[in-house]
PDB file of N, CA and C in Angstrom:
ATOM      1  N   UNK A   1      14.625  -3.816 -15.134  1.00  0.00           N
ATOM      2  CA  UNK A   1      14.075  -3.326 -13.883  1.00  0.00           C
ATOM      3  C   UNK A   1      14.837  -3.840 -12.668  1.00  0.00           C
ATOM      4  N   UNK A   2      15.731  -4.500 -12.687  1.00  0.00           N
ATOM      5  CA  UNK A   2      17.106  -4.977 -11.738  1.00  0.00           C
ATOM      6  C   UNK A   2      16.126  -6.513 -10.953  1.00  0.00           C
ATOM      7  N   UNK A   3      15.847  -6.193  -9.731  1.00  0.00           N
ATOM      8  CA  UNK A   3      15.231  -7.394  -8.890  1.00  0.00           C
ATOM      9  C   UNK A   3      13.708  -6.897  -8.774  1.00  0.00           C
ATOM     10  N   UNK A   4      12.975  -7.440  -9.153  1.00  0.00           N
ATOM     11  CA  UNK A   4      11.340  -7.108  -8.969  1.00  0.00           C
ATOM     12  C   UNK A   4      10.404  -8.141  -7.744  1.00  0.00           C
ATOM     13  N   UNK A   5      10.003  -7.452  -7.476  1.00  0.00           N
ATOM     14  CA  UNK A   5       8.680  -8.012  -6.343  1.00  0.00           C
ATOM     15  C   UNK A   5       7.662  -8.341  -6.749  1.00  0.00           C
ATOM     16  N   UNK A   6       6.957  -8.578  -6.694  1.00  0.00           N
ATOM     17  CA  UNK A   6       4.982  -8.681  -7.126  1.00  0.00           C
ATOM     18  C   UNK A   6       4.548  -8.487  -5.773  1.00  0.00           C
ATOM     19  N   UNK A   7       3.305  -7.801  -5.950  1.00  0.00           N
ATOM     20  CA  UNK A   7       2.605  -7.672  -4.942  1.00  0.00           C
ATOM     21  C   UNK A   7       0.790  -7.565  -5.598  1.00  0.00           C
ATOM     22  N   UNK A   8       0.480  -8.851  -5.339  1.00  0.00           N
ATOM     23  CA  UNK A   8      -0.422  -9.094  -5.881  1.00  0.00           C
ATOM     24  C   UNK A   8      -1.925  -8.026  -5.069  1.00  0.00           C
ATOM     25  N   UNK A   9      -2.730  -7.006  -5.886  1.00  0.00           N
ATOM     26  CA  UNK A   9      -3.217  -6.309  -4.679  1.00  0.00           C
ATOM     27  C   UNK A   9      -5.181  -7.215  -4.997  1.00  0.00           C
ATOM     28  N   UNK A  10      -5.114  -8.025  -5.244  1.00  0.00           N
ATOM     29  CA  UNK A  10      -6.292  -8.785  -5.024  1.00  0.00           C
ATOM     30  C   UNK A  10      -6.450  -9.078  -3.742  1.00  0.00           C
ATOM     31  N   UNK A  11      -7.656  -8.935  -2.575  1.00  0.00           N
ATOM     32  CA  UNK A  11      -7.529  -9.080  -1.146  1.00  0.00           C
ATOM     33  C   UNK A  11      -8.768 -10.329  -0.990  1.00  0.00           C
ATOM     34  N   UNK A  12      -7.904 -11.300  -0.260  1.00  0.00           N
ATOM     35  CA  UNK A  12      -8.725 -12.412  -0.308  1.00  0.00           C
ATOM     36  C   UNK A  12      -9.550 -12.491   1.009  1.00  0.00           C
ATOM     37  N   UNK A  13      -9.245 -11.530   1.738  1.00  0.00           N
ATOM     38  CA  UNK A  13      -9.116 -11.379   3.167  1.00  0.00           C
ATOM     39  C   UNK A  13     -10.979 -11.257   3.647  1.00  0.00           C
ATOM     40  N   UNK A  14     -11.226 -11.208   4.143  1.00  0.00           N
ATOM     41  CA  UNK A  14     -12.700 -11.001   4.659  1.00  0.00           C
ATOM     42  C   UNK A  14     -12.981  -9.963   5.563  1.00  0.00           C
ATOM     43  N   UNK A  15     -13.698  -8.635   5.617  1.00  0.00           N
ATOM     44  CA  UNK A  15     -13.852  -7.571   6.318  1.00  0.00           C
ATOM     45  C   UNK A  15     -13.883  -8.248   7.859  1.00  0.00           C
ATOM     46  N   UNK A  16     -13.154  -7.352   8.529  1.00  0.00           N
ATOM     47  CA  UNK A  16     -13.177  -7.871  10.081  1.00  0.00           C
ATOM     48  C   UNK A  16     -14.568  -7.700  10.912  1.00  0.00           C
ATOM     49  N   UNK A  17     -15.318  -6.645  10.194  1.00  0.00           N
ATOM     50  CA  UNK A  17     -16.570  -6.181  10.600  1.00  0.00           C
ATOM     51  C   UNK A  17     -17.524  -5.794   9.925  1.00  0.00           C
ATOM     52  N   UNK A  18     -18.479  -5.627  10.120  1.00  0.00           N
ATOM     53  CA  UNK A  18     -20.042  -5.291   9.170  1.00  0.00           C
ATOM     54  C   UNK A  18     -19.581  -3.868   8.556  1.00  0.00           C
ATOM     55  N   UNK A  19     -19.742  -4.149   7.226  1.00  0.00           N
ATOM     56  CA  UNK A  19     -19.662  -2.668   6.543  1.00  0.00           C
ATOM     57  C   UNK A  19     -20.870  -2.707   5.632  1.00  0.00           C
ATOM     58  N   UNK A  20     -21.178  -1.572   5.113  1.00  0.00           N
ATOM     59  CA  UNK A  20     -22.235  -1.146   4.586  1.00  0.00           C
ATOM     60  C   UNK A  20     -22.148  -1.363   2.791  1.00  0.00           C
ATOM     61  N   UNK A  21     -20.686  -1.922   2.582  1.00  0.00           N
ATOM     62  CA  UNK A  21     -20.191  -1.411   1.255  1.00  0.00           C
ATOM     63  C   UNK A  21     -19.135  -2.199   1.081  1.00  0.00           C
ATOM     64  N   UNK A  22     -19.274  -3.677   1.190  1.00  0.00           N
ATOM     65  CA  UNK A  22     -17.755  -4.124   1.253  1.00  0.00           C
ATOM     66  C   UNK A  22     -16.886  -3.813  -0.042  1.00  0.00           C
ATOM     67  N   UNK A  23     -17.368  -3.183  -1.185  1.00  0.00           N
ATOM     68  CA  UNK A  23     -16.355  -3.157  -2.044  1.00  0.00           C
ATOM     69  C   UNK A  23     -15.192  -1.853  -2.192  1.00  0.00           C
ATOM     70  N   UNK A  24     -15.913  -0.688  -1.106  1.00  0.00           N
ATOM     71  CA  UNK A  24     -14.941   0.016  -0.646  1.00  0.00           C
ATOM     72  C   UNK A  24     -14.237  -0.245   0.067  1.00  0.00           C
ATOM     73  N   UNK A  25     -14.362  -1.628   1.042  1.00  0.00           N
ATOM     74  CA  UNK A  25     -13.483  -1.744   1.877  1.00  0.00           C
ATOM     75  C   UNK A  25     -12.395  -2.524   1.158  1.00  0.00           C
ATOM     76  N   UNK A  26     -12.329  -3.305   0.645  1.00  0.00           N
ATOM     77  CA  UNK A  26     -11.608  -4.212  -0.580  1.00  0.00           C
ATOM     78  C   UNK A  26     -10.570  -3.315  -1.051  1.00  0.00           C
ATOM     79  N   UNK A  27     -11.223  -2.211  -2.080  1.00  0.00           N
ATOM     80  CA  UNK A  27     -10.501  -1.266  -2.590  1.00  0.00           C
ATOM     81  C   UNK A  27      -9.635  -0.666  -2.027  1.00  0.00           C
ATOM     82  N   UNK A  28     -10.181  -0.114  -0.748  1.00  0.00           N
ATOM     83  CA  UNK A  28      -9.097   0.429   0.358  1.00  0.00           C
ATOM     84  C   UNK A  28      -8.180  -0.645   0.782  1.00  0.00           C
ATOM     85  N   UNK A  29      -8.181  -1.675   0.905  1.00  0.00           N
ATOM     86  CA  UNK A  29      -7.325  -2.995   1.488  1.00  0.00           C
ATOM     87  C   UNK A  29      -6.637  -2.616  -0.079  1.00  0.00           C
ATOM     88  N   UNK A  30      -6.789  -2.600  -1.279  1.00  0.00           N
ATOM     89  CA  UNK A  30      -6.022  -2.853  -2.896  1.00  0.00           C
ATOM     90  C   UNK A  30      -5.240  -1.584  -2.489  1.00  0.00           C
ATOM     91  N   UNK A  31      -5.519  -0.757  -2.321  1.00  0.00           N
ATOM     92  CA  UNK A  31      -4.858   1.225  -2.398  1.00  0.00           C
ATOM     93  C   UNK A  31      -3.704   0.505  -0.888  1.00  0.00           C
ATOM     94  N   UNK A  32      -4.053   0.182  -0.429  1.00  0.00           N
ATOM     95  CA  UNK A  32      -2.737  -0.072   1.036  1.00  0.00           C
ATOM     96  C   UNK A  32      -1.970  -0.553   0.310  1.00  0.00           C
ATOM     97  N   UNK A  33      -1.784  -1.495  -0.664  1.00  0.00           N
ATOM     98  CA  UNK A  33      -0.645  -2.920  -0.987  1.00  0.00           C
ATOM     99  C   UNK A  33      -0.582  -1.857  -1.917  1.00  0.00           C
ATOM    100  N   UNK A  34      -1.019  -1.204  -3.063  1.00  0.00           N
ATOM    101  CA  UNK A  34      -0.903  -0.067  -4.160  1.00  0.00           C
ATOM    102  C   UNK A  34       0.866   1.000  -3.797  1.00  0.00           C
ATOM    103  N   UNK A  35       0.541   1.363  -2.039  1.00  0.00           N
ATOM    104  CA  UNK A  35       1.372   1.601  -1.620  1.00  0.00           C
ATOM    105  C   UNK A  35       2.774   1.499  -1.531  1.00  0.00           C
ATOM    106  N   UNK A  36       2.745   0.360  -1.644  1.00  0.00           N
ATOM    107  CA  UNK A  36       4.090  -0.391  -1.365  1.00  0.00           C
ATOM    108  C   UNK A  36       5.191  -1.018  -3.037  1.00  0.00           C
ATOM    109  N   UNK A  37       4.083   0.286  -4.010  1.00  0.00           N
ATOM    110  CA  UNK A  37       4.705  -0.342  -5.683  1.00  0.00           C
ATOM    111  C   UNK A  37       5.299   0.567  -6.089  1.00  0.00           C
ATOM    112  N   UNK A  38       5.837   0.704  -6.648  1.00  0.00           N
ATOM    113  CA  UNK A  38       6.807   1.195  -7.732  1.00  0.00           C
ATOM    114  C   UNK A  38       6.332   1.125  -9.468  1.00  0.00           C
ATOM    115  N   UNK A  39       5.568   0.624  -9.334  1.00  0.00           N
ATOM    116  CA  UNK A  39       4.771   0.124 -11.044  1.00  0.00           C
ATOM    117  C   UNK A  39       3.665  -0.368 -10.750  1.00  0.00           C
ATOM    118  N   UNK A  40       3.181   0.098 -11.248  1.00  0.00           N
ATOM    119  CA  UNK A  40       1.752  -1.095 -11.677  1.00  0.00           C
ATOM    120  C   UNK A  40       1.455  -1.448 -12.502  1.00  0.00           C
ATOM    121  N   UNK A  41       0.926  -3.216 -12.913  1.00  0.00           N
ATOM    122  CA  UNK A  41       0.625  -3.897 -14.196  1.00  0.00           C
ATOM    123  C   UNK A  41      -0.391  -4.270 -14.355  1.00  0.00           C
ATOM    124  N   UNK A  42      -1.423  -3.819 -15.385  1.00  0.00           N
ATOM    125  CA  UNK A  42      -2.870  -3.907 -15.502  1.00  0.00           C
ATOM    126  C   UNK A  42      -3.342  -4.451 -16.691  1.00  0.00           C
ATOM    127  N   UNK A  43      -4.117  -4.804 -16.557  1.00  0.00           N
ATOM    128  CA  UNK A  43      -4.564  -5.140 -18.159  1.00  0.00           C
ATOM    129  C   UNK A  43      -5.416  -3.956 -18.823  1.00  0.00           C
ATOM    130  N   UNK A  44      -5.221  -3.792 -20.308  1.00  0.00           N
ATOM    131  CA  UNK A  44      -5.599  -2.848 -20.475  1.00  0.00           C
ATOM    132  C   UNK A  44      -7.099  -2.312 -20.631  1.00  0.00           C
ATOM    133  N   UNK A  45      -7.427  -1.827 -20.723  1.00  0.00           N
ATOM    134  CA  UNK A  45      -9.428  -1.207 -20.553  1.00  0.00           C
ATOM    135  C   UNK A  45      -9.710  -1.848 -19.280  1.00  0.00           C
ATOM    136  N   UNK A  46      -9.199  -1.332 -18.464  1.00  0.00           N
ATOM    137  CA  UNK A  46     -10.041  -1.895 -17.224  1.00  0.00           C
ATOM    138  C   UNK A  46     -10.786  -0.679 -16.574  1.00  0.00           C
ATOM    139  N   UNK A  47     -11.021   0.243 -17.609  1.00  0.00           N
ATOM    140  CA  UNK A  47     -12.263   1.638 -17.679  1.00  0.00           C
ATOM    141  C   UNK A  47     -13.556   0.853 -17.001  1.00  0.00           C
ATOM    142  N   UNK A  48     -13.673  -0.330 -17.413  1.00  0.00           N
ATOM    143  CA  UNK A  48     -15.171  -1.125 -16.387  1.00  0.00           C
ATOM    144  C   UNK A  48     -15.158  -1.455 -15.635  1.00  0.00           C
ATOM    145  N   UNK A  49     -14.361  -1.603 -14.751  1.00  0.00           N
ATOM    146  CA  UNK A  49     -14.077  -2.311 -13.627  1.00  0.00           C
ATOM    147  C   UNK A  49     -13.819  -1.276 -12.599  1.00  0.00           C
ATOM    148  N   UNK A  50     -14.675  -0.709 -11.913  1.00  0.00           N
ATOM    149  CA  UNK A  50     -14.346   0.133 -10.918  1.00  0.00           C
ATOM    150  C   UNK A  50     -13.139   0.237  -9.899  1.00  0.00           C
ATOM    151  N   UNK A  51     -13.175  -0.711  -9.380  1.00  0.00           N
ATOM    152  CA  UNK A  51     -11.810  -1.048  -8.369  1.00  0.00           C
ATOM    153  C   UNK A  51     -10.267  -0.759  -9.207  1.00  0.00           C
ATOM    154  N   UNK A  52     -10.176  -1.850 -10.372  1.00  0.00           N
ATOM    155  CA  UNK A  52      -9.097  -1.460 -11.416  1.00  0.00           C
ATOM    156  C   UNK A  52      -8.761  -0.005 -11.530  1.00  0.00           C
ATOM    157  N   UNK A  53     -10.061   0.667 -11.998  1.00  0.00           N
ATOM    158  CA  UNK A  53     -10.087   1.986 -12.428  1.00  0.00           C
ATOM    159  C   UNK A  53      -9.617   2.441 -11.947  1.00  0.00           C
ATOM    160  N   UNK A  54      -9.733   2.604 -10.576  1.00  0.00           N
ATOM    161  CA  UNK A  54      -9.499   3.961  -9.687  1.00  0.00           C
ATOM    162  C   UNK A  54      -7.718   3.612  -8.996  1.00  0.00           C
ATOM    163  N   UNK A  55      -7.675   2.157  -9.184  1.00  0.00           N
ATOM    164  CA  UNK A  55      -6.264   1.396  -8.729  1.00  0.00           C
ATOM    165  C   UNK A  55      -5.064   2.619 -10.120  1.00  0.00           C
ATOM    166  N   UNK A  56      -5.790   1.838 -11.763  1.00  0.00           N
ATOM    167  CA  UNK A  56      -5.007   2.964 -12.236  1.00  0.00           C
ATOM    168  C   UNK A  56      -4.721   4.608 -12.238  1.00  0.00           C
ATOM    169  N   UNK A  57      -6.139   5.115 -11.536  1.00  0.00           N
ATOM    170  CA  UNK A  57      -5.839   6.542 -11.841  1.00  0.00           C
ATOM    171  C   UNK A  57      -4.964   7.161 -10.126  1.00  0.00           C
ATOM    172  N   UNK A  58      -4.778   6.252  -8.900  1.00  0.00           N
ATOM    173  CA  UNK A  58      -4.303   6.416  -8.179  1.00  0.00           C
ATOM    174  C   UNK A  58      -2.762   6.525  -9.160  1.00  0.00           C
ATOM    175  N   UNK A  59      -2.809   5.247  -9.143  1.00  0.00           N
ATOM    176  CA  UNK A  59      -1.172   5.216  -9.960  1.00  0.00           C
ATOM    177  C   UNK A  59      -0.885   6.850 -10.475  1.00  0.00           C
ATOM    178  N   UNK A  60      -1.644   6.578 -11.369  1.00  0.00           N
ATOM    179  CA  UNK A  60      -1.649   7.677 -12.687  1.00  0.00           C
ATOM    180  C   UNK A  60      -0.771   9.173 -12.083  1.00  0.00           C
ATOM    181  N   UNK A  61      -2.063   9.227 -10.790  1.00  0.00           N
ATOM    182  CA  UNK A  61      -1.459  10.547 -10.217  1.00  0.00           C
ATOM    183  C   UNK A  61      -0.654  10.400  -9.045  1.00  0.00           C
ATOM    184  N   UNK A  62      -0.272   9.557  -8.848  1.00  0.00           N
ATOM    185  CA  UNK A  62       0.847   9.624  -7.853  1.00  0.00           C
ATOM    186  C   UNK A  62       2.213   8.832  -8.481  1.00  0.00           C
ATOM    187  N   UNK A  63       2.349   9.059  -9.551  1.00  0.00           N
ATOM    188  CA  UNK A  63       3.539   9.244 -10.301  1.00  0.00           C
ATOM    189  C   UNK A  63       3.904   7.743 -10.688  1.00  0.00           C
ATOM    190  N   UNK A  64       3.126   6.897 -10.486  1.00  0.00           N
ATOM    191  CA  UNK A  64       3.868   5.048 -10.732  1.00  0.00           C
ATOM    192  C   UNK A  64       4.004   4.844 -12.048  1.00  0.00           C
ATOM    193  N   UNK A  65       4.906   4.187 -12.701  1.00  0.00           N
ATOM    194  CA  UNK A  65       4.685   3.749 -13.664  1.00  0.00           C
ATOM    195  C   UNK A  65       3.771   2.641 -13.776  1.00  0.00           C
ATOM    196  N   UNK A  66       3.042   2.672 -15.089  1.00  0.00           N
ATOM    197  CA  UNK A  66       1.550   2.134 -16.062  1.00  0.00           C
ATOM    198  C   UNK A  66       2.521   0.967 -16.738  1.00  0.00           C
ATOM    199  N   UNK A  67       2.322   0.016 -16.374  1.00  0.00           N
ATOM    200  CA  UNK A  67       2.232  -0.874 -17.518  1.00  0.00           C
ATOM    201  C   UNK A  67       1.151  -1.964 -18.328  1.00  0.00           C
ATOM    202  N   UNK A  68       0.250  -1.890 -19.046  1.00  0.00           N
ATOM    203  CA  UNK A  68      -0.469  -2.403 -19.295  1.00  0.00           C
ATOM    204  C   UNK A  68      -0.307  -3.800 -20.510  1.00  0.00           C
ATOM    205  N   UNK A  69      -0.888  -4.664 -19.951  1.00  0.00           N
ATOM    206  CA  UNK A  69      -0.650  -5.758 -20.955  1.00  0.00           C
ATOM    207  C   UNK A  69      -2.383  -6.341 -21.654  1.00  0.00           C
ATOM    208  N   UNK A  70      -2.354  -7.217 -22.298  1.00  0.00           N
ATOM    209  CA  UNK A  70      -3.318  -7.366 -23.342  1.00  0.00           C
ATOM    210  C   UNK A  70      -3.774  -8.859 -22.200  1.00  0.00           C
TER     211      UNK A  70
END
């Protein structure tokens, strides 16, 4: 893969303001840094994990490569 980056999209960050739903806001903070990949590395069945989920099926359809590890 020549020189690789990580971009860790876990957001440690704290909503700047009252939301109704902080785990959409999270997710949306994960989909920004999502942005900036070329691959994504997941562990695999993360079918339960909502945030994961939708992190892979973004991938999925916007062409990134899947790599999943155990």
């Amino acid at each position: 893969y020549g020189e690789v980056d990580f971009i860790n999209t876990i957001v440690e960050d704290k909503p700047p303001y009252a939301t109704n739903n902080q785990a959409i806001w999270y997710l949306g903070k994960s989909i920004e840094l999502l942005s900036q990949c070329d691959i994504l590395v997941c562990k695999k069945n993360v079918d339960n994990y909502n945030g994961c989920f939708i992190e892979k099926e973004i991938a999925k359809r916007y062409g990134l490569e899947i790599i999943e590890v155990e």
